[in-house]
Protein backbone atom coordinates (compact mmCIF):
# COMPACT_ATOMS: atom_id res chain seq x y z
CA UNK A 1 -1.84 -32.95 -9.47
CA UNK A 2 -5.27 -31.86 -8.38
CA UNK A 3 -7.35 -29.31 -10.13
CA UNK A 4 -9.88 -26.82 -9.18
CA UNK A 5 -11.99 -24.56 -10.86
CA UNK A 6 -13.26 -22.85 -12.90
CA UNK A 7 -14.19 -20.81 -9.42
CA UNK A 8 -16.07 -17.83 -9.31
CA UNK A 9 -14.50 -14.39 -8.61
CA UNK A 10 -14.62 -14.21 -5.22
CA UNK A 11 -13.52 -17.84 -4.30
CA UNK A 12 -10.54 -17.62 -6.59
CA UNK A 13 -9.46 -13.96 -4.62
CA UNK A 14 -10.40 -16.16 -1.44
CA UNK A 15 -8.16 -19.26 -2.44
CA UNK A 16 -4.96 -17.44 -3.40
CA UNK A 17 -5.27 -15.12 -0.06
CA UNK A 18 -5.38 -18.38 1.58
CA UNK A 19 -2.58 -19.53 0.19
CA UNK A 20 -0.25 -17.19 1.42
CA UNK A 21 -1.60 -17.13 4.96
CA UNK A 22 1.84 -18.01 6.23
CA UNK A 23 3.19 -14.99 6.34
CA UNK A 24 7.21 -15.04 5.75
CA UNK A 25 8.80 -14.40 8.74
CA UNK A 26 9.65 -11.13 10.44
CA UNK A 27 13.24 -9.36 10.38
CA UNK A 28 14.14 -6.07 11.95
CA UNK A 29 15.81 -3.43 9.52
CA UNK A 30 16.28 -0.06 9.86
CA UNK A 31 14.11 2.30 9.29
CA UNK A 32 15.96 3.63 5.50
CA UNK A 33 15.54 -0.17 4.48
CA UNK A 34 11.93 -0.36 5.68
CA UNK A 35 9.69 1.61 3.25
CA UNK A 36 6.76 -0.93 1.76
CA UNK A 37 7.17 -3.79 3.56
CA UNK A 38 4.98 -5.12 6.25
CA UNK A 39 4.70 -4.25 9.78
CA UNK A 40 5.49 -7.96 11.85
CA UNK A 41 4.81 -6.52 15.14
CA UNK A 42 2.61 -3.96 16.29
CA UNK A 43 4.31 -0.69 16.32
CA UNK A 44 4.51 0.83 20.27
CA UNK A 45 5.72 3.98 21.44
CA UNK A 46 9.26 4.23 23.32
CA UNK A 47 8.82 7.46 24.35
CA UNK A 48 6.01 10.46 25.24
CA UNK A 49 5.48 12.00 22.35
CA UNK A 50 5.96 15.13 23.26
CA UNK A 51 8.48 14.02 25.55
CA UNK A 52 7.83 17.61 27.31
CA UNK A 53 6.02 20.15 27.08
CA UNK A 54 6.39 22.32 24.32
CA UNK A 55 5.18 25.46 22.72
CA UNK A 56 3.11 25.20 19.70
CA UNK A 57 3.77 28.54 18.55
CA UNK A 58 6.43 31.76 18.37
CA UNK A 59 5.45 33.89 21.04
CA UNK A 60 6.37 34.11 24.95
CA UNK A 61 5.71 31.31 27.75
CA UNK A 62 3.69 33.07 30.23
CA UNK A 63 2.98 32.54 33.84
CA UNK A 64 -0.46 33.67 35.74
CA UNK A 65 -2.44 36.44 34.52
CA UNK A 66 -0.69 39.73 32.90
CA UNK A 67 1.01 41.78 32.46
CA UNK A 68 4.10 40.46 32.29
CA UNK A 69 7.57 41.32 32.56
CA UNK A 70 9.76 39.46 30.37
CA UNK A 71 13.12 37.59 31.36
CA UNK A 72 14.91 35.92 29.21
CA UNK A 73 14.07 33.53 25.99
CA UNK A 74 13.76 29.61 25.55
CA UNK A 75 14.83 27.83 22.09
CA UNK A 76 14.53 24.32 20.60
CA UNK A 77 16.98 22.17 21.47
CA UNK A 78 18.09 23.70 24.37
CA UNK A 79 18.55 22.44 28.34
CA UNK A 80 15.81 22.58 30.58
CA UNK A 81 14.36 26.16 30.73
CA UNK A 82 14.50 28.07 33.95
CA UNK A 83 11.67 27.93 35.88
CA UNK A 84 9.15 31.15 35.74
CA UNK A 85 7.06 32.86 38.17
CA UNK A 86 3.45 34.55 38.52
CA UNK A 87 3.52 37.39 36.71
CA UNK A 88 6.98 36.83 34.30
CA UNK A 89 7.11 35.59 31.03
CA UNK A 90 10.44 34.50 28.66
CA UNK A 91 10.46 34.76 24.53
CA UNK A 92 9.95 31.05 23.17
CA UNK A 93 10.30 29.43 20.04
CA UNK A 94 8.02 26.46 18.37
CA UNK A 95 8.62 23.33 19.70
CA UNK A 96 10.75 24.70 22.83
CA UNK A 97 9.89 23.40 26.05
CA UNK A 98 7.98 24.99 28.05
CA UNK A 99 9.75 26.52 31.50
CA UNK A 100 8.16 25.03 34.67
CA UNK A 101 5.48 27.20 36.30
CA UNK A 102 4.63 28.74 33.02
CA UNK A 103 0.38 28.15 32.28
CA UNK A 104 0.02 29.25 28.49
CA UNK A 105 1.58 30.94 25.24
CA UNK A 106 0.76 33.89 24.32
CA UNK A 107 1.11 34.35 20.28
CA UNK A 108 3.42 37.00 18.60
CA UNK A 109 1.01 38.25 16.82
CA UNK A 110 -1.05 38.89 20.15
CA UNK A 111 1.56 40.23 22.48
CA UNK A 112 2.39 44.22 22.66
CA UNK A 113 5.00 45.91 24.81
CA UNK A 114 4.98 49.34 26.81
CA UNK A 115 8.89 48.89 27.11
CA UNK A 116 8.84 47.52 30.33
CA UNK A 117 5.60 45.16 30.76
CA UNK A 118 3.81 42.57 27.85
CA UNK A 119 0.25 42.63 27.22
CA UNK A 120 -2.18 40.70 25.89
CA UNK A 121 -3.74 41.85 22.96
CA UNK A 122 -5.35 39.11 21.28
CA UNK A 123 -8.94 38.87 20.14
CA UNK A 124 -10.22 36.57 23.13
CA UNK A 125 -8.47 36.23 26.84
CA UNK A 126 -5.75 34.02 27.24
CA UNK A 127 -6.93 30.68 28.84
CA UNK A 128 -4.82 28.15 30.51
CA UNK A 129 -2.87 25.67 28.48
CA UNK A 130 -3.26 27.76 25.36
CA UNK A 131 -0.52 27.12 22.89
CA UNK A 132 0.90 24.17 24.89
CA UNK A 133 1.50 21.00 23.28
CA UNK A 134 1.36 18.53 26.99
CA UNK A 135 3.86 15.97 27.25
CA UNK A 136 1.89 13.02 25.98
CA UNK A 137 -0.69 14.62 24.63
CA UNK A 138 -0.21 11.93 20.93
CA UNK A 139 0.93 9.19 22.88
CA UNK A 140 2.18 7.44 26.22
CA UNK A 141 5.16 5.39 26.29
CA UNK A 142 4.55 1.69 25.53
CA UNK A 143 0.95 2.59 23.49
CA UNK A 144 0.48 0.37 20.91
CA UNK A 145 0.19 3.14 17.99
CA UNK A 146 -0.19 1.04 15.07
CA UNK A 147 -1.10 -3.09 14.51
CA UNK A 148 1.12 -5.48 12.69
CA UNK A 149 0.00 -6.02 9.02
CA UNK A 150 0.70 -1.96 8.65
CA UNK A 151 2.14 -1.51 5.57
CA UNK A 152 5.26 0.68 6.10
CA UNK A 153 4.84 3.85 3.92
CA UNK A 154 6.39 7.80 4.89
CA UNK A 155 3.87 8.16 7.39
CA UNK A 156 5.23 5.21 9.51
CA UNK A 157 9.10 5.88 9.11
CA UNK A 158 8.10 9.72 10.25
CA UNK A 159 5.85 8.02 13.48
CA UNK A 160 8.04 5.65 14.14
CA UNK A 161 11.41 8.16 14.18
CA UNK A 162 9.23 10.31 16.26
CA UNK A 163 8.54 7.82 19.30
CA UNK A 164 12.23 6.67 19.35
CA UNK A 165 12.66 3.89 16.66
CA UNK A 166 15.95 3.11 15.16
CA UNK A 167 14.64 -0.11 13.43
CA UNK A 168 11.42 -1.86 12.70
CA UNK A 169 10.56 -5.77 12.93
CA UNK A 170 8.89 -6.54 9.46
CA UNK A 171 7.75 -9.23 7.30
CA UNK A 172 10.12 -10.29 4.38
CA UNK A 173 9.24 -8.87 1.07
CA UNK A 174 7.85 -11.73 -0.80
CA UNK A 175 10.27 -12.54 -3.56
CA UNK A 176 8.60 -12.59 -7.35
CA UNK A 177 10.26 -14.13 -10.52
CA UNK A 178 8.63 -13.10 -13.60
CA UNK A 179 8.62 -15.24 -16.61
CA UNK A 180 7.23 -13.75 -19.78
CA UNK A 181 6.59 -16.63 -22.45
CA UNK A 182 6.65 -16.46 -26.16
CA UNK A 183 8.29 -16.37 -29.35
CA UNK A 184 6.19 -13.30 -30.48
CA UNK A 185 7.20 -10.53 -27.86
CA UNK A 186 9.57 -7.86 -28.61
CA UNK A 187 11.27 -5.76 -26.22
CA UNK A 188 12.24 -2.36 -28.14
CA UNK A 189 11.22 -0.78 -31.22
CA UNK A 190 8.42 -0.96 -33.41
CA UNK A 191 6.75 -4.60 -33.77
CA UNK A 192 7.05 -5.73 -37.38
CA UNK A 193 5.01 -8.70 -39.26
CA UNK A 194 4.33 -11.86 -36.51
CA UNK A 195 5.62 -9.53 -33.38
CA UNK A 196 4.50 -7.63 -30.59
CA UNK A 197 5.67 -5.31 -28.23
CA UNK A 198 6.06 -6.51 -24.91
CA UNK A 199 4.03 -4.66 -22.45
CA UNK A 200 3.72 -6.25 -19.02
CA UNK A 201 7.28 -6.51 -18.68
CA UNK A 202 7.08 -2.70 -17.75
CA UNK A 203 3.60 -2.95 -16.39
CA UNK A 204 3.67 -5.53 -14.25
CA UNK A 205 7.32 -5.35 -11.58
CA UNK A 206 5.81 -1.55 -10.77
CA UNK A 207 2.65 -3.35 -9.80
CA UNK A 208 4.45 -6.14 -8.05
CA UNK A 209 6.40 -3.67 -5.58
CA UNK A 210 3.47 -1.60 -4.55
CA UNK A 211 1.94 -4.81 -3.55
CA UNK A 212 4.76 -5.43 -1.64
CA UNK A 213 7.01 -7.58 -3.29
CA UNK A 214 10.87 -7.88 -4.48
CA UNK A 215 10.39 -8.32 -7.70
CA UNK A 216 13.82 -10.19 -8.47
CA UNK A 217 14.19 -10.94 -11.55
CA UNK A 218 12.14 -10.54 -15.16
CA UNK A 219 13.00 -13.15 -17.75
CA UNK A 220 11.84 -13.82 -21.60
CA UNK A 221 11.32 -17.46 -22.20
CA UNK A 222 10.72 -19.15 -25.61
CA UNK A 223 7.76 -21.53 -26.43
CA UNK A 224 9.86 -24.38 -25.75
CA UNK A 225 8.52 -26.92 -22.88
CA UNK A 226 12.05 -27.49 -21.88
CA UNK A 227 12.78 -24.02 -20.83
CA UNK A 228 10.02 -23.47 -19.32
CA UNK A 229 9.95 -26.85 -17.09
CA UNK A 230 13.75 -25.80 -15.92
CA UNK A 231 12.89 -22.42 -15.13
CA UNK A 232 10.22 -23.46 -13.02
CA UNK A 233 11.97 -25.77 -11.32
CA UNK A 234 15.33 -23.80 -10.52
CA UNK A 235 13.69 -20.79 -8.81
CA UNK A 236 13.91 -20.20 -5.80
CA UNK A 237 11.70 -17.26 -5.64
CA UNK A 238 8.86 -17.24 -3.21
CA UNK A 239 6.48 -16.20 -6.05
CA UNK A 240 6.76 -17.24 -9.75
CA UNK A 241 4.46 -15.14 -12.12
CA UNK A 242 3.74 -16.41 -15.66
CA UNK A 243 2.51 -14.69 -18.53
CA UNK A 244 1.19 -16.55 -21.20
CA UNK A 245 0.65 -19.99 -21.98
CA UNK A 246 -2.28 -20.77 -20.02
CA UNK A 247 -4.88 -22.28 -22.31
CA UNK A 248 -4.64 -25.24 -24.79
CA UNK A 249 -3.38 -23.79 -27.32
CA UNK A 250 0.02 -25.76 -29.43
CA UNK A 251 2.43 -23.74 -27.65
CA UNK A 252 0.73 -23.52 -23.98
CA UNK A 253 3.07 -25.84 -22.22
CA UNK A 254 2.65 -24.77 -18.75
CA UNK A 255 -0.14 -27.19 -17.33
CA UNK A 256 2.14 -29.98 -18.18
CA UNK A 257 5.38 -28.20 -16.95
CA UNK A 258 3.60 -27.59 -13.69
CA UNK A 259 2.56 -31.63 -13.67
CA UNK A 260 6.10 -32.31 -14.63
CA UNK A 261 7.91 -30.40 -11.32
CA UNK A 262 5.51 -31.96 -9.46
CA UNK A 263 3.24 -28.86 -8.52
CA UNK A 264 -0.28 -28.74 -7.20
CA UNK A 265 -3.30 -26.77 -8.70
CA UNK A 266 -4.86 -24.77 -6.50
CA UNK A 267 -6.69 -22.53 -9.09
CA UNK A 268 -7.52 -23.69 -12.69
CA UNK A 269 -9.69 -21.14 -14.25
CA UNK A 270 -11.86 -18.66 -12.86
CA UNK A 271 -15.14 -17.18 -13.88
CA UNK A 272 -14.28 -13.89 -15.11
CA UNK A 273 -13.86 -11.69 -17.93
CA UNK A 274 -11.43 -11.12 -19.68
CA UNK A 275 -8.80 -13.40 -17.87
CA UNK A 276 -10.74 -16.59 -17.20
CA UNK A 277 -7.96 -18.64 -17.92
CA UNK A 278 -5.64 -18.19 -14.88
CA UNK A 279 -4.22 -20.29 -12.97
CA UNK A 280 -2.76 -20.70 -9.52
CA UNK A 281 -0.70 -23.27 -8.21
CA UNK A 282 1.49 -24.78 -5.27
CA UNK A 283 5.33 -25.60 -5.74
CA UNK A 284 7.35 -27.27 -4.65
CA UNK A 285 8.49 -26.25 -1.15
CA UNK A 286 5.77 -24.46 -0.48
CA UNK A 287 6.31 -21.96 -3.31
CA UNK A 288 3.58 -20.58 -5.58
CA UNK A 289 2.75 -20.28 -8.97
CA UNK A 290 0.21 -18.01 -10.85
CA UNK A 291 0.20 -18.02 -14.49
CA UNK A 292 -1.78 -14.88 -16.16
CA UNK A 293 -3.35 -14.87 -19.63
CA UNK A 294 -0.66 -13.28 -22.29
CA UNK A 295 -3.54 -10.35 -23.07
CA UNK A 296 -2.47 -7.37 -21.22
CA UNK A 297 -5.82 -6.64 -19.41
CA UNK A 298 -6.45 -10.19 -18.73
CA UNK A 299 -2.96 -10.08 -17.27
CA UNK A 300 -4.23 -6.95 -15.15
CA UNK A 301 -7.67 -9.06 -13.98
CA UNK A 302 -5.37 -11.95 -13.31
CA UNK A 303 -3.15 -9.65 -11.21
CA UNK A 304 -5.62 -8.47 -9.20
CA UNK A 305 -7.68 -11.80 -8.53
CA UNK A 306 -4.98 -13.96 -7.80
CA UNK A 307 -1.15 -12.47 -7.28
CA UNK A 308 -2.47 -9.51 -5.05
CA UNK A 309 -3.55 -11.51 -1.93
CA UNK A 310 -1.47 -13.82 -2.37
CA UNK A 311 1.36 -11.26 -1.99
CA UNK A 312 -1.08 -9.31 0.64
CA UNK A 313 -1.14 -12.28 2.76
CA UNK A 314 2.41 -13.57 2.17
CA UNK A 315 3.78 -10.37 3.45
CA UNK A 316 1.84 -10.37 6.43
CA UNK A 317 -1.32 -7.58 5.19
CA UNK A 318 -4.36 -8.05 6.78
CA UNK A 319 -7.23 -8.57 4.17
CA UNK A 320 -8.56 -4.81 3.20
CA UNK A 321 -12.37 -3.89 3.05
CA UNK A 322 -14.33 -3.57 0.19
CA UNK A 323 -14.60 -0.33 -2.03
CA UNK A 324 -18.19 0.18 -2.83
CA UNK A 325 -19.18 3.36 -5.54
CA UNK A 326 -22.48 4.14 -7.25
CA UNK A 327 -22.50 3.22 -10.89
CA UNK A 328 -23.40 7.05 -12.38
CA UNK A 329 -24.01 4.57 -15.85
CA UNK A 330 -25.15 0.89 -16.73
CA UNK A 331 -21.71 -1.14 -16.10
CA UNK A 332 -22.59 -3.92 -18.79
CA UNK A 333 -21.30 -7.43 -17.67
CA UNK A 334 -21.15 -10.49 -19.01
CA UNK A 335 -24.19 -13.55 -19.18
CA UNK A 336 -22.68 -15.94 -16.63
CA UNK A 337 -18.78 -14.59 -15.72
CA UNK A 338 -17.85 -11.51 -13.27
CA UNK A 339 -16.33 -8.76 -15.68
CA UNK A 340 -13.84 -6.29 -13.94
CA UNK A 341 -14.37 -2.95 -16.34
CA UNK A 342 -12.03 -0.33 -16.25
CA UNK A 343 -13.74 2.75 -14.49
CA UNK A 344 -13.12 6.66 -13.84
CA UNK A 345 -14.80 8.65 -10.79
CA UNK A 346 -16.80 11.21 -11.30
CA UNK A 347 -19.39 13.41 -8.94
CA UNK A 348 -22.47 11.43 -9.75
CA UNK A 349 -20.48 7.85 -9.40
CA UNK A 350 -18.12 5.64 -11.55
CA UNK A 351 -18.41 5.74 -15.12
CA UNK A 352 -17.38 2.80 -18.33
CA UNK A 353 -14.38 3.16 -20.42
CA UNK A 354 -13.89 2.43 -23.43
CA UNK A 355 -10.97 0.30 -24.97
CA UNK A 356 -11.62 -2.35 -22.43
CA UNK A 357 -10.85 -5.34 -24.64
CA UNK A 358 -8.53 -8.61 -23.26
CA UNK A 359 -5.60 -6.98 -25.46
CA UNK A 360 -6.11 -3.55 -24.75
CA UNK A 361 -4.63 -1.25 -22.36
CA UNK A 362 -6.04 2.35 -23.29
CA UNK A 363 -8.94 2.40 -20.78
CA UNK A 364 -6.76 0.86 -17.88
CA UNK A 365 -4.26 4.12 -18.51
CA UNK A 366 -7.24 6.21 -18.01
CA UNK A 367 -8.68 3.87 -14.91
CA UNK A 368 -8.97 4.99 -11.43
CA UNK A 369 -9.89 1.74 -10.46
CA UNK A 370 -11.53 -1.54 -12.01
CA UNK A 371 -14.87 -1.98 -11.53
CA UNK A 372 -16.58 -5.76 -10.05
CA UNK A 373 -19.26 -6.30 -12.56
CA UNK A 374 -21.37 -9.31 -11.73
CA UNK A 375 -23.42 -11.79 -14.51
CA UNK A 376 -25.59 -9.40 -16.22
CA UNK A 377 -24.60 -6.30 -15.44
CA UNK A 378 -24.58 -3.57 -12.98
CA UNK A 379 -27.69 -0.78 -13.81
CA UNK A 380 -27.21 3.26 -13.16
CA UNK A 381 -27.59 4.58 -9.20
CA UNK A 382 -26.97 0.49 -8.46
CA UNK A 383 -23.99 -0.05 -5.96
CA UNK A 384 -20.66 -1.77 -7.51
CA UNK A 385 -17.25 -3.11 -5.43
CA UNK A 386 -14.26 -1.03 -6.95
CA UNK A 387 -10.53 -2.53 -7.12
CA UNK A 388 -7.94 0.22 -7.09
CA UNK A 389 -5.35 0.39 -9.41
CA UNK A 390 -1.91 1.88 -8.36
């Protein structure tokens, strides 16, 4: 079993991303099943879109110059309008198509009758193709409208209804086990003498599915190296997430569980506060590992530096660009580690929370996003990289 690290902040982010650069393969589900997973294909159009021409507003489809003398009306969802000539107009709805031969809208609020003739009596003069949404005017059938690697939120299900879509080709959502170790950790109530409240069994599977995976199942596990060896080597799931048990401590079994079901180190440690001692590691199979600190915020760092693109790149994401802010105060870091600070925005730049300890969880509830503090600290008006928090 080889090991690497400690590695800096960016090169552990850079190693776990890499890890998962085979994406899991692409399935097509329909579009109620598709919602945050991963585009595998790029998304293309199967239709104009309009498919017609349509009316953007209530008013009357109008052909040539007025007056006009109004014949008949044109609805959504109707046949194909009958065609108009110079000098006639017919009532139309939003989103109607527009009857052949007729050259603009004119607005409700803009048109006036005499009783036998409509007028124009808007502010400016009606100009050709006014009001008229143009068949293809968002797209042409067979445009590529969005890459693969989208992730699948509203937006796409609406685009993707719109240009004719019944299902979507996608990337499996990676599948996460979560083991949370320790005697210590209780799941309801008040902690007494020797306990503590769990927290990152409701933190962390909320977390996990906005980063696009299945979280399948969350399991306690005693400090007992049995337990933990067999549970690491009877999942199945594509991802198994640790918490706990990552140092040397007399309880900390998992290095040598890991050595015992024959997995490989990929990450051992990285260079970062709080959280430094994370780990990520290669199954099995091709399955992963990453074990996270048992302090709630380290958990968080080790969330974010490791698990996230892994999952990104597992499910097919492309890599996303940098956030870069102005530090509005002095982000202190520490002497030789990156420190990821908890940070809120406000109209001169990011600002320093407080209650930003390896336990603590108080300025994270507050955060907006976590801030990339090098060695030594980040001074005010000074540029800093920003990792958002969902």
């Amino acid at each position: 079993m080889s090991t690497v690290g400690p590695l800096s902040w960016p090169r552990a982010r850079e190693t776990a991303r890499r890890a998962g650069l085979r994406p899991l393969s692409g399935v097509g589900v329909p579009l109620a099943e598709a919602l945050g997973h991963t585009l595998a294909e790029p998304l293309g159009a199967l239709t104009d879109l309009p498919a017609f021409d349509t009316s953007a507003m209530d008013g009357w489809a109008v052909a040539g110059p007025g007056p006009w003398r109004v014949a008949g009306r044109v609805l959504a969802g109707r046949a194909e309008p009958a065609p108009l000539t110079d000098g006639t107009a017919a009532e139309i709805a939003t989103g109607a198509q527009l009857p052949p031969g007729a050259t603009a809208v004119l607005r409700r609020e803009h048109g006036r009758s005499d009783g036998a003739l409509l007028h124009d009596r808007g502010p400016e003069p009606l100009s050709p193709g006014q009001d008229v949404r143009p068949r293809g005017q968002e797209c042409r059938r067979g445009e590529e409208l969005l890459p693969s690697g989208t992730p699948v939120g509203p937006a796409v299900l609406g685009l993707a209804a719109a240009c004719g879509h019944d299902r979507l080709p996608v990337h499996r959502r990676p599948e996460v086990r979560l083991l949370l170790l320790g005697d210590e950790l209780l799941t309801s109530g008040v902690p007494g003498p020797g306990l503590v409240r769990d927290a990152l069994g409701p933190l962390l599977p909320p977390w996990l599915r906005a980063a696009g995976a299945e979280p399948a199942e969350v399991r306690y596990v005693r400090d007992d190296f049995a337990l933990l060896r067999d549970a690491l080597r009877h999942s199945t799931a594509d991802l198994v997430v640790t918490t706990g048990g990552t140092a040397a401590g007399p309880v900390d079994f998992l290095h040598r569980a890991l050595a015992e079901v024959g997995a490989r180190l990929l990450v051992d440690g990285v260079a970062v506060r709080p959280g430094h001692p994370m780990l990520l590691a290669e199954l099995p199979g091709g399955r992963h590992l990453v074990g996270l600190p048992g302090n709630p915020l380290a958990a968080v760092v080790g969330m974010v530096t490791l698990v996230l693109p892994l999952l990104h790149a597992r499910g097919g994401r492309p890599a996303d660009a940098p956030v870069l802010a102005t530090a509005a105060a002095a982000l202190h870091g520490h002497r030789t580690d990156t420190r990821l600070q908890p940070v809120r925005r406000t109209a001169g730049g990011v600002v320093p929370l407080a209650f930003d300890g390896p336990a603590m969880l108080r300025g994270l509830a507050r955060a907006e996003a976590l801030a990339v503090v090098p060695p030594g600290g980040t001074a005010a008006g000074e540029t800093v990289e920003l990792v958002e928090v969902p």
